[in-house]
Every structure is written in structure tokens, then in C-alpha cells.
Protein backbone atom coordinates (compact mmCIF):
# COMPACT_ATOMS: atom_id res chain seq x y z
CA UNK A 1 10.36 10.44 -15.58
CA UNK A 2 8.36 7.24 -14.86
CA UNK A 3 4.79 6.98 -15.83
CA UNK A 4 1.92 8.62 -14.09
CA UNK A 5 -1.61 9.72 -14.46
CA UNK A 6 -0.24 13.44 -14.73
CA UNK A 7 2.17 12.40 -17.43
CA UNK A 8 -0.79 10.49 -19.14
CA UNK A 9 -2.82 14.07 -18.33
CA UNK A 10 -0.09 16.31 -19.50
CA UNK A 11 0.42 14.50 -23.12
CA UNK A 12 -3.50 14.39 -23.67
CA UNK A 13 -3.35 18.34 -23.37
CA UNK A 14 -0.52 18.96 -25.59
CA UNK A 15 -1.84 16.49 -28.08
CA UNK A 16 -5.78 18.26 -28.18
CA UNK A 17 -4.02 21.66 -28.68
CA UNK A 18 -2.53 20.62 -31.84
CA UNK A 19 -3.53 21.37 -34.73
CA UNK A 20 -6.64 23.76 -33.29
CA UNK A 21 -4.78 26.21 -31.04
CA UNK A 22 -1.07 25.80 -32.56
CA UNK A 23 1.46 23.77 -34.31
CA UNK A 24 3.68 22.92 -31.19
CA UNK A 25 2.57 23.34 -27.93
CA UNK A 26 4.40 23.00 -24.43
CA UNK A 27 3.33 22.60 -21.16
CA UNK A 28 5.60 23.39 -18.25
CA UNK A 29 4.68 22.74 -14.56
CA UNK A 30 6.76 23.02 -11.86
CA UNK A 31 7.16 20.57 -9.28
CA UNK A 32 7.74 20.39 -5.22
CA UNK A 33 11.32 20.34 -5.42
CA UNK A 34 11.94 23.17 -7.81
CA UNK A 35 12.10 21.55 -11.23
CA UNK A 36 10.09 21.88 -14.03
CA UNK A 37 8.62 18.92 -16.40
CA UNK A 38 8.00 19.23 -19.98
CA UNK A 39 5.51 17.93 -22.74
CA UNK A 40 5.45 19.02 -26.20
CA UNK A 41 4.08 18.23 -29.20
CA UNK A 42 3.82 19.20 -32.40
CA UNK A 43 2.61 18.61 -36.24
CA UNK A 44 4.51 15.66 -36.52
CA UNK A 45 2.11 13.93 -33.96
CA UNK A 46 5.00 12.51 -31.69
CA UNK A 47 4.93 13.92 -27.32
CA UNK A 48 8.58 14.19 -25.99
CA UNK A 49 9.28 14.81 -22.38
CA UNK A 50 12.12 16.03 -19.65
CA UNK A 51 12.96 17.89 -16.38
CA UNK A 52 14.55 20.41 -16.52
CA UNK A 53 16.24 22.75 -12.96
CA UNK A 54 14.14 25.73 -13.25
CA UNK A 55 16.25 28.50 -15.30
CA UNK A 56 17.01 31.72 -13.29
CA UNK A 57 15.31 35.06 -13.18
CA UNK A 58 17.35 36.43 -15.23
CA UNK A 59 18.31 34.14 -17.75
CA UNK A 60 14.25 33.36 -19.00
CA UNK A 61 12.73 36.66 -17.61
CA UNK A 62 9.22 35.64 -19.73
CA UNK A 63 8.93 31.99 -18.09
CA UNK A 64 9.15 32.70 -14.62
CA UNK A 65 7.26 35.62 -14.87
CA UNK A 66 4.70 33.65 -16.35
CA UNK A 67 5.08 30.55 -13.76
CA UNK A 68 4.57 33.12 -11.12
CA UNK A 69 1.57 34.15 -12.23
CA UNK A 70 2.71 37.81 -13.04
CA UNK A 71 2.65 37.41 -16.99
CA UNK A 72 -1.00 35.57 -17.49
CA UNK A 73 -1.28 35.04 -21.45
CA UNK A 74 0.47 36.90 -24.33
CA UNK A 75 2.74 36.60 -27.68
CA UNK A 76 6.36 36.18 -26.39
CA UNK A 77 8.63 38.41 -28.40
CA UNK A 78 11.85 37.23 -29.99
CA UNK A 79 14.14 38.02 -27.36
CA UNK A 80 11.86 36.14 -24.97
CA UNK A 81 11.47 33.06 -26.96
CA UNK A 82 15.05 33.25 -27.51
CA UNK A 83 15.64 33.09 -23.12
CA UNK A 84 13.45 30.43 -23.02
CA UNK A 85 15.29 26.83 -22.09
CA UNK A 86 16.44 25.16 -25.08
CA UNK A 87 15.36 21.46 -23.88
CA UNK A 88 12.09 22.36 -24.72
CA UNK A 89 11.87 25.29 -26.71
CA UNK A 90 13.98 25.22 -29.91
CA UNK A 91 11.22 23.94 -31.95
CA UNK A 92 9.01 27.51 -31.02
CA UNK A 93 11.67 29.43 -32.66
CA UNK A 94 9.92 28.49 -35.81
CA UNK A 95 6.79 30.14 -35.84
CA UNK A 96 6.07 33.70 -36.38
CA UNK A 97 4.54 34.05 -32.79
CA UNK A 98 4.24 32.21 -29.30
CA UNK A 99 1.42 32.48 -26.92
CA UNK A 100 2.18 32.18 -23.30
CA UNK A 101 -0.66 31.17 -21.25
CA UNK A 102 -0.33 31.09 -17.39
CA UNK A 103 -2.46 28.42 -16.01
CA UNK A 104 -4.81 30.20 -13.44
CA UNK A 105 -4.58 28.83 -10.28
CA UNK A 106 -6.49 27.48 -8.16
CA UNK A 107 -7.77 29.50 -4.76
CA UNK A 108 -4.80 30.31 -2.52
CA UNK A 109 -2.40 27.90 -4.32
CA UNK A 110 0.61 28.86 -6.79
CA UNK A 111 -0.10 29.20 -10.75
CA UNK A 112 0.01 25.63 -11.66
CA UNK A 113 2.25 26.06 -15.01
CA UNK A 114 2.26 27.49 -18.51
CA UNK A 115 1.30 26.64 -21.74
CA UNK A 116 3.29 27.68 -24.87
CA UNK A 117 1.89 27.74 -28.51
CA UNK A 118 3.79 28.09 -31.38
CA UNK A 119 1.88 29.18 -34.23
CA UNK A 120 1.95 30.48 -38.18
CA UNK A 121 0.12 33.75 -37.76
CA UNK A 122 -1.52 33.64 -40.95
CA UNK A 123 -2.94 30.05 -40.13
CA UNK A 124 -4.27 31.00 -36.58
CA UNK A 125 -5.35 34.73 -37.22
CA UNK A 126 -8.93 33.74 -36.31
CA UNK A 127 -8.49 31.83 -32.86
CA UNK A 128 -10.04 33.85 -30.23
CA UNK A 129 -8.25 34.52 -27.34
CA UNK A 130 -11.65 33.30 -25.70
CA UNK A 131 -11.14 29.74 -27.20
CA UNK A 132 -7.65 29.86 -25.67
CA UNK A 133 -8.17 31.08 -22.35
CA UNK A 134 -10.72 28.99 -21.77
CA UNK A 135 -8.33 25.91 -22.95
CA UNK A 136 -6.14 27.82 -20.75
CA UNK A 137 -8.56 27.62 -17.89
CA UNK A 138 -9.62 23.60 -18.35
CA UNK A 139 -5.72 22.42 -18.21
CA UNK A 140 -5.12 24.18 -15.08
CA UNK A 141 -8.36 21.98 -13.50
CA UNK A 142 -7.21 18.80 -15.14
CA UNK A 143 -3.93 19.54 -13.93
CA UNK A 144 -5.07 20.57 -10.43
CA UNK A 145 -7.18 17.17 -10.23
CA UNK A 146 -4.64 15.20 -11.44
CA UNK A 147 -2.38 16.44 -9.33
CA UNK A 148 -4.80 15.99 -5.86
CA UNK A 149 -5.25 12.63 -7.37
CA UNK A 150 -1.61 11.51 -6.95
CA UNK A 151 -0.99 13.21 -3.76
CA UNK A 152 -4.10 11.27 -2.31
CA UNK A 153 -2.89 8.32 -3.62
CA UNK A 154 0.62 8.42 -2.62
CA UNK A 155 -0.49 9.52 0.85
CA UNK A 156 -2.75 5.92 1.02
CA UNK A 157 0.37 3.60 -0.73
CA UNK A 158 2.45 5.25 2.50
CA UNK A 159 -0.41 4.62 4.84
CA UNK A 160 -0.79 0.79 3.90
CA UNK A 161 3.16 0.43 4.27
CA UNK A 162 2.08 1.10 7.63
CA UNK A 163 -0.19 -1.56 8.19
CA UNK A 164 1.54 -4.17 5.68
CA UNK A 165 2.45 -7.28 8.27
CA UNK A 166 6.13 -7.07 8.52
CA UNK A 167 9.21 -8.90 6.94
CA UNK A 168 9.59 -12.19 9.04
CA UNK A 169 12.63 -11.84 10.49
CA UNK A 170 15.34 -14.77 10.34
CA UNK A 171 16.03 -17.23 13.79
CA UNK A 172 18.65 -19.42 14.46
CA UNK A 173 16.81 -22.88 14.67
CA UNK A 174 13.16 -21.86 13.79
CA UNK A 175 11.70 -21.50 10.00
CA UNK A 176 9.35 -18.63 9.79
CA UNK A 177 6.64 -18.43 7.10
CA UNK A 178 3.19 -16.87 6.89
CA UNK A 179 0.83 -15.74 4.25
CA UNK A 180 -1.70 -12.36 4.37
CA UNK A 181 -3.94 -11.95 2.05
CA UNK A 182 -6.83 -9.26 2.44
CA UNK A 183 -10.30 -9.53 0.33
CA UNK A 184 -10.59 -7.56 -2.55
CA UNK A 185 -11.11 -3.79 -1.66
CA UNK A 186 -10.17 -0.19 -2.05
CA UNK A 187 -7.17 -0.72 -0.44
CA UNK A 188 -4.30 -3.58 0.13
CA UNK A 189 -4.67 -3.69 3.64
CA UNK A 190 -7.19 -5.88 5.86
CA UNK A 191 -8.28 -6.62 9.18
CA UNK A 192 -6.15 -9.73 9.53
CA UNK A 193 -2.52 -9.23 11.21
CA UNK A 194 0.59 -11.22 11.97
CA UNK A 195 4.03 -9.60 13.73
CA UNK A 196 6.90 -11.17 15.47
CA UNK A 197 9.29 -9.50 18.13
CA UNK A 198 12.46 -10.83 19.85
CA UNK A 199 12.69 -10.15 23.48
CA UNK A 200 15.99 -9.22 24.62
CA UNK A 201 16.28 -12.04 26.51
CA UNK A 202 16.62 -14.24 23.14
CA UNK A 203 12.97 -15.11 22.89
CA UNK A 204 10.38 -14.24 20.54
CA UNK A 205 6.98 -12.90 20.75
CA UNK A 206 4.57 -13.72 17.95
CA UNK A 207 0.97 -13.02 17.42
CA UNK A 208 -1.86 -13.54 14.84
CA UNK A 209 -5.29 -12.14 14.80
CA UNK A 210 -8.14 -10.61 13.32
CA UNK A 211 -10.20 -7.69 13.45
CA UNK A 212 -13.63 -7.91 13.24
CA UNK A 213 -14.67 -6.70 9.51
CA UNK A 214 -12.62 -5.96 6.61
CA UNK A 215 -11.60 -2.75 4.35
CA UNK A 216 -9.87 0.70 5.68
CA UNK A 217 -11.97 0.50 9.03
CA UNK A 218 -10.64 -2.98 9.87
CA UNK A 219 -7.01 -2.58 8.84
CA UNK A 220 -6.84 0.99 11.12
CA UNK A 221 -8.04 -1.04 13.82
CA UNK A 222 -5.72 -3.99 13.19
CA UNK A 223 -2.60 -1.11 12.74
CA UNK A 224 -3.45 0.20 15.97
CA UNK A 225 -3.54 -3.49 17.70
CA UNK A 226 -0.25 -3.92 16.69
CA UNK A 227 1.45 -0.92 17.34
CA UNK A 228 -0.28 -1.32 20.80
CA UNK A 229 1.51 -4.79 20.91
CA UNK A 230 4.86 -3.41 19.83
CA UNK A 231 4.54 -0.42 22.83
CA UNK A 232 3.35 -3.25 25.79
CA UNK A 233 6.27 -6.30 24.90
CA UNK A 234 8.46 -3.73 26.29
CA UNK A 235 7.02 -3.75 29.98
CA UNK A 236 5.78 -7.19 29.25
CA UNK A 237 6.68 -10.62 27.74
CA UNK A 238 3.79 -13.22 29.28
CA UNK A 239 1.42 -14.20 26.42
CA UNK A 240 -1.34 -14.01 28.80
CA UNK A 241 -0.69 -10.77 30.74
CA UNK A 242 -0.03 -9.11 27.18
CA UNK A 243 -3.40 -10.04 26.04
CA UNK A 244 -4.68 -8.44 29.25
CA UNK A 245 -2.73 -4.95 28.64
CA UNK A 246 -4.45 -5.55 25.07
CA UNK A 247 -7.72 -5.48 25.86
CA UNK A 248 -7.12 -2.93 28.15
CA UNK A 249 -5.84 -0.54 25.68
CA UNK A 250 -8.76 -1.72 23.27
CA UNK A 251 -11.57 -0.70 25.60
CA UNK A 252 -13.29 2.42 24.70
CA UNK A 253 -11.23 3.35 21.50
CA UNK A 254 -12.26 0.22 19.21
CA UNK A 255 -16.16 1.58 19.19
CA UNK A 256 -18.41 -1.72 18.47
CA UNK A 257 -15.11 -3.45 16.71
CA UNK A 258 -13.24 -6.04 18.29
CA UNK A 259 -10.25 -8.74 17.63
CA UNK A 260 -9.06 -12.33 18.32
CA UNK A 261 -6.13 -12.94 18.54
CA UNK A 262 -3.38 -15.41 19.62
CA UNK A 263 0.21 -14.81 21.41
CA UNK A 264 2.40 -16.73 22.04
CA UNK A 265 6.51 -17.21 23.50
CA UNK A 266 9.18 -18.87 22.20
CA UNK A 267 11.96 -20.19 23.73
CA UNK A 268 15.06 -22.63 22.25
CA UNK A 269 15.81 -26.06 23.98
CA UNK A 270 18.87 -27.89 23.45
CA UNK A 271 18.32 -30.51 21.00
CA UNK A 272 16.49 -28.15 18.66
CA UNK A 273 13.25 -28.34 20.48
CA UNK A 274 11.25 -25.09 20.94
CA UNK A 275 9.45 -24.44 24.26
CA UNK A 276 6.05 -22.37 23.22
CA UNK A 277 3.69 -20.57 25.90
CA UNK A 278 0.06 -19.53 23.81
CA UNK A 279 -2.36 -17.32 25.52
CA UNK A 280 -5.35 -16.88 23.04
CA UNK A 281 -8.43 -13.94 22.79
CA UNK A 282 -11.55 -16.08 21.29
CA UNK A 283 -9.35 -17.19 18.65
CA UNK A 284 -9.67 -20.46 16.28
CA UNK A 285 -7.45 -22.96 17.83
CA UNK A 286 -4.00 -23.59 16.20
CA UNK A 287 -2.56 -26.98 15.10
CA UNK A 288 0.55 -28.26 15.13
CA UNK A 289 1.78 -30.54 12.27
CA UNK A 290 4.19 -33.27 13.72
CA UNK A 291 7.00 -34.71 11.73
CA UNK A 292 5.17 -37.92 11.60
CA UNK A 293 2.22 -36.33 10.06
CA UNK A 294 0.39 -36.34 13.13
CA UNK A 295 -1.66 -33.02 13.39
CA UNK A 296 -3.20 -31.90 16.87
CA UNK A 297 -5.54 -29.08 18.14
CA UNK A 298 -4.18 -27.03 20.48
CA UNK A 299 -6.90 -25.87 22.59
CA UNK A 300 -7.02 -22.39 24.24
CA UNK A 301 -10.32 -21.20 25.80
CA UNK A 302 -10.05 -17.22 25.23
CA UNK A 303 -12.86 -14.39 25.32
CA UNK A 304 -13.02 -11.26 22.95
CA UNK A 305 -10.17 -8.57 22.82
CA UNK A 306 -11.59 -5.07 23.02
CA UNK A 307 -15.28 -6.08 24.82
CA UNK A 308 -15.16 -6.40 27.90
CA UNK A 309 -12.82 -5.12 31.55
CA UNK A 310 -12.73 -8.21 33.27
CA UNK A 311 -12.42 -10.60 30.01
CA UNK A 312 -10.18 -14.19 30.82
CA UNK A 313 -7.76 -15.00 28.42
CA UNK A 314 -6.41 -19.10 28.96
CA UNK A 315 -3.38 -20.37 28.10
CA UNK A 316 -1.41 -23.44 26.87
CA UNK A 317 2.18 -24.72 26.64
CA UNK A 318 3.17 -27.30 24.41
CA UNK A 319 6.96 -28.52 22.75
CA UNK A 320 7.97 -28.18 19.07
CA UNK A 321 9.94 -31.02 18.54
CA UNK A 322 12.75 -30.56 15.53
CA UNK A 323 10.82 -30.37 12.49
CA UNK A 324 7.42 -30.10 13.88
CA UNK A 325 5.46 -27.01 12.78
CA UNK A 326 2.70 -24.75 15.00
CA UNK A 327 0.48 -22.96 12.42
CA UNK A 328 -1.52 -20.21 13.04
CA UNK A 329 -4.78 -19.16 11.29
CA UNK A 330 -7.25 -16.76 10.61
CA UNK A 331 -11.28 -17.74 10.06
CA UNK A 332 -10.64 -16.44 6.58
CA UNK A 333 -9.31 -20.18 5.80
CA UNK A 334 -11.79 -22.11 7.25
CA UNK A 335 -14.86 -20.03 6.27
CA UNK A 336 -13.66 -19.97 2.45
CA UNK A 337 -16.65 -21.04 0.81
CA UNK A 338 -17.29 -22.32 -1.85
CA UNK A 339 -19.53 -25.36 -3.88
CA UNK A 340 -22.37 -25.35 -6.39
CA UNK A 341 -24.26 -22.53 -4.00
CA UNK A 342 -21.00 -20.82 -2.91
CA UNK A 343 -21.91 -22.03 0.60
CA UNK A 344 -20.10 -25.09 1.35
CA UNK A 345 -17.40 -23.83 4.00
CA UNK A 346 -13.33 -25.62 3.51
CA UNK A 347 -14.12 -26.02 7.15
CA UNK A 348 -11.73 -27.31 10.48
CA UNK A 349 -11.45 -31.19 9.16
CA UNK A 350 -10.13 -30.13 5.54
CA UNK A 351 -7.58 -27.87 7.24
CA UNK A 352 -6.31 -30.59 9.05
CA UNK A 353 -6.43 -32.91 6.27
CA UNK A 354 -4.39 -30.45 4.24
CA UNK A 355 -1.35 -30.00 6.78
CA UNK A 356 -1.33 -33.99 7.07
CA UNK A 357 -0.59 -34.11 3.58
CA UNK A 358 2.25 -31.86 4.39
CA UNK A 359 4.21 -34.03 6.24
CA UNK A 360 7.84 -33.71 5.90
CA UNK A 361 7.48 -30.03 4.17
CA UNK A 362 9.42 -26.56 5.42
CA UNK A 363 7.44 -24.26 6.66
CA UNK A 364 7.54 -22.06 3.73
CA UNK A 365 6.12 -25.42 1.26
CA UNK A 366 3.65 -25.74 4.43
CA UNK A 367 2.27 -22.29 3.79
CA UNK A 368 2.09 -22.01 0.30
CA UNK A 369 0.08 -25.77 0.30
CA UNK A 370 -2.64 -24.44 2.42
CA UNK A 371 -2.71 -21.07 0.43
CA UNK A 372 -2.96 -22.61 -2.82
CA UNK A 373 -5.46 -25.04 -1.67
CA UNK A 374 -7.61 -22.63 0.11
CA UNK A 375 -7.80 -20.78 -2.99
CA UNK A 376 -8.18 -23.75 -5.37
CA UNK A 377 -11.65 -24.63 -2.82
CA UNK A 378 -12.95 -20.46 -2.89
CA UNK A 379 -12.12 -20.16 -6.91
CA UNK A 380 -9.75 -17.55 -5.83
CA UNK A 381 -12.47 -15.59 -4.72
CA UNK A 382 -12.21 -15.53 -0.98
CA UNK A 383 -14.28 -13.18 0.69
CA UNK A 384 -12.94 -12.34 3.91
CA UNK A 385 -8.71 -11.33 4.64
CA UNK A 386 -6.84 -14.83 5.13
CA UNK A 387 -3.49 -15.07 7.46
CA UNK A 388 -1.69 -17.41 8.35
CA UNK A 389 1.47 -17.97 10.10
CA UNK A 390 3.94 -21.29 10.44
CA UNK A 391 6.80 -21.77 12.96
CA UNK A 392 8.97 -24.55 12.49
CA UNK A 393 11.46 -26.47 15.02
CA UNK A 394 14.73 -26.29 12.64
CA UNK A 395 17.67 -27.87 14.45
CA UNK A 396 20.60 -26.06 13.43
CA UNK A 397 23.92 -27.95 12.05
């Protein structure tokens, strides 16, 4: 049973209610598949732990009555502490009585557990079943909130596997690498996005963009952007028509948000060359590193995704020669700030200074050399989501 903040919960409890309510106490909860988990501790101040399957009617008549809420608090007698699992109750059998307390539960939800004391009578003869029912009465809330605590949490960790950009997928004759990296935040996720598709027809769609804003808000937006991009390359495959049907499906369910974004179309040449049609949606303009170190602007006038009905989207097409390498950004890397005042911007010209001085690099070297200098200029301290995504011309043998 791996670590958790109910595990961390469930040995705090044992451990307070030794040595002032008992010398060994257990706590038993049950979980969503049937089993129970165990915590006990006693005098000699050390917490074990297991799972157990959850014993049959039958067999531990005082536990399950007890789990279910029917048997609320009470000294077990012998034959009941004898029917109780072994895994976690031979130590009891020591002690001249053991209290069962039933958790109460919370408002129209099952009895959370049980808590078993075992105790020397003459050493516990003036506890108050007060004291212990109210003991009784604070594990079952720390319990309860520990346990909406996880479920909350693992609900968000599946959410943001939603949104995560995906594995880049591999391509016969292109090198694929790319880089996401949202601003600090309650969650993992941003406003930034990346996804690739290949078209039936043995091309590939590609995209990059960014949602106005950062945190949960941003990165539902940018989830639904892309899910709305995996839906349309179905009916559609033009860079430019796709950002159309995009800002179509935008309009009236992005509120005052909206994105940039460039898409673009590959197809292989012979030779190794890569034919690529761009259609861009107000986005910064991506560069292409040259094998000779040559790096050019590829310009692509583009208006707003989400703002307006009638918004023009332009277009470019341009050739990948083999080992040249298109690289797509997000403002994240060219509004890094950073400086005496935390103002100076890594700006348009040191971006293009970087990828020169990646001449000659795959893409996956090209990526991680803006990254790491990006970071280096910020202090690693960026404060908006950064993306970025390299294709490479990769000739096959």
C-alpha cells in the first residue's frame, strides 16, 4: 500500500490513541473495492499496515456489524475478538478488554470504519466513554476529509492527463521535438498547446497555440481547442479552412478568451525534403533554422481565433530542405523577462540568435538549447506557459 495522505492520516490516529485511550489500537476502513486497510499501533511505538479481503458475515460477526454501522461502540467479548482477522488482530488478544468504536458517518454516506482498543482494564478504568466517543467522532472527520481530499485530487491528476499535450508521435523522415512548460500554478496544465495528427492520406497536421491567460481557465479553454481540432481534421485537412472551422466553433463559447494559433501540413518530397502549408491566427511568426545556420521569419498575417465571424486567416508555403528545422513558438519565450528590474524581455533577435547557434543540431538538441536558455535569461522563473515545437527534414537511409 503506497503512500498517501490517508495513510499519513490513519497512522497519526493510531499513534495519538496510544497510550491515552489504549495500549494497541486499530483502525480499519474499508475501501471502494471491498477491502479493508489496517493501521495499528501499540506500546512499542512502531505503526504496521495491510489489506486485507473483507472477512465474511459469518466468520467476524462483531467487525462487520460494526463496519455497517449496526454495532456503534462496545467491549468485544472473547469469542468476538477471537473472529476477528488475525492480520491485524492477534496482538488484542492480550488485553483484558477491546473497545469497538464505529466511526459515525457522515450524512447519507456508509460508516467510514472502526476503531479497536486494546486495553488493561485496571489501567483504563477511568477513561470516559465521552473522551472516546468523541475521539471516536474526530477520526471519522479526519478520515472523511482526508478521504474527499484524495478523491478531489485524483479527479484533477485525471483531468490534466486530459489536457497534457500528447506523446509526439514517430515519422518516417521528420524529427519531432517540442517542449511545454506551464507557469507555476495550482495545476500542471496551461493555456499553451501543441498536437500533431496524420491524415490518412500520409500527411500530418500540426498545430501550436496559445490561449489567452494562464491557470485552470486557460488550459479548459486550450483542451477544448484541441479536441475541437481533433473533431474538424476529419472533414478537413487545409491549414487555412481549419482555422476557419476553428474560430467558428470558438465563437460564443470562449466568453472574452481567445487563442493564436498556427497550423500547418506536411507533406514528404523525394529527396527528403518536406513540403509545409502554414495558415496562422495572430500568431508570432515561426522561423526556420537552415542547415547552414541561416534562420528566416516566416511571415503569416493572421487575426484572433475565437473574436470575430468574418476573421481572415493568411497563409504561407515554404520547403524543409533535409536537415532544416521549422520551429514553432509560444510568446512565453520571447516575453521571458528578465534583467536588474525583471523587465528586460529575451525578445525576437535573441531567439534567432539562439537557433543560429544551433546549427547542425537534431531537433530534440534544438529544443532543449532554446529551453535551457530561455530559462537561464528568466532565472527559471518564467511567468507565462512556454511551448514550443521543432520539425525537422530527416532524410531517411
Amino acid at each position: 500500500m503506497g503512500a498517501t495522505d490517508l495513510d499519513a492520516a490513519a497512522t497519526l490516529i493510531v499513534e495519538l490513541a496510544v497510550p491515552v485511550l489504549a495500549d494497541c489500537a486499530v483502525l480499519v476502513l474499508p475501501d471502494a473495492r471491498g477491502r479493508l486497510d489496517w493501521w495499528r499501533w501499540s506500546l512499542r511505538g512502531r505503526c504496521t499496515r495491510g489489506r486485507i479481503r473483507r472477512p465474511a458475515v459469518e466468520s467476524a460477526p462483531a467487525l462487520t456489524a460494526a463496519l455497517d454501522g449496526l454495532k456503534q461502540a462496545g467491549l468485544l467479548s472473547h469469542n468476538e475478538i477471537a473472529g476477528l482477522p488475525r492480520a491485524f488482530a492477534e496482538p488484542l488478544t492480550r488485553y483484558s478488554e477491546v473497545a469497538a468504536l464505529s466511526l459515525p458517518p457522515a450524512p447519507g454516506s456508509a460508516p467510514p470504519g472502526i476503531l479497536l482498543l486494546g486495553r488493561r482494564q485496571e489501567t483504563y478504568a477511568d477513561v470516559e466513554s465521552g473522551l472516546m466517543a468523541e475521539f471516536a467522532d474526530r477520526v471519522s472527520r479526519t478520515v472523511q476529509a482526508t478521504g474527499q481530499f484524495e478523491r478531489n485530487r485524483a479527479a484533477t491528476v485525471a483531468l490534466q492527463s486530459t489536457l497534457h499535450p500528447p506523446t509526439l508521435p514517430v515519422l518516417p523522415g521528420i524529427r519531432l521535438s517540442a517542449v511545454y512548460r506551464p507557469s507555476a500554478g495550482p495545476v500542471d496544465v496551461g493555456g499553451d498547446f501543441y498536437d500533431l495528427f496524420v491524415q490518412p492520406d500520409g500527411s500530418t497536421l500540426f498545430t501550436l497555440g496559445d490561449v489567452c491567460g494562464n491557470g485552470p481557465e486557460a488550459a479548459a479553454l486550450s483542451g477544448r481547442v484541441r479536441h475541437a481540432l481533433a473533431a474538424l481534421r476529419l472533414v478537413e485537412s487545409d491549414p487555412a479552412r481549419l482555422l476557419h472551422l476553428l474560430n467558428q466553433a470558438l465563437l460564443g463559447v470562449s466568453g472574452s478568451k481567445f487563442a493564436t494559433a498556427v497550423l500547418g501540413c506536411i507533406t514528404r518530397r523525394s529527396g527528403g525534403a518536406l513540403h509545409v502549408r502554414l495558415s496562422s491566427g495572430g500568431h508570432p511568426s515561426p522561423l526556420v533554422l537552415r542547415h547552414d545556420g541561416t534562420v528566416e521569419v516566416v511571415a503569416i498575417p493572421g487575426m484572433l481565433v475565437g473574436i470575430m465571424p468574418q476573421a481572415q486567416f493568411g497563409e504561407n508555403v515554404l520547403e524543409l530542405a533535409p536537415h532544416d528545422t521549422l520551429v514553432l513558438y509560444t510568446d512565453g519565450i520571447t516575453e521571458a523577462r528578465a534583467g536588474a528590474a525583471g523587465d528586460e524581455l529575451f525578445g525576437s533577435e535573441r531567439l534567432r540568435e539562439t537557433l543560429a547557434n544551433c546549427q547542425g543540431l537534431p531537433a530534440d538538441q534544438v529544443t532543449t538549447h532554446l529551453d535551457q536558455t530561455v530559462q537561464a535569461w528568466s532565472g527559471g522563473s518564467a511567468r507565462d506557459d512556454i511551448a514550443v515545437l521543432a520539425i525537422q527534414s530527416a532524410p531517411t537511409q
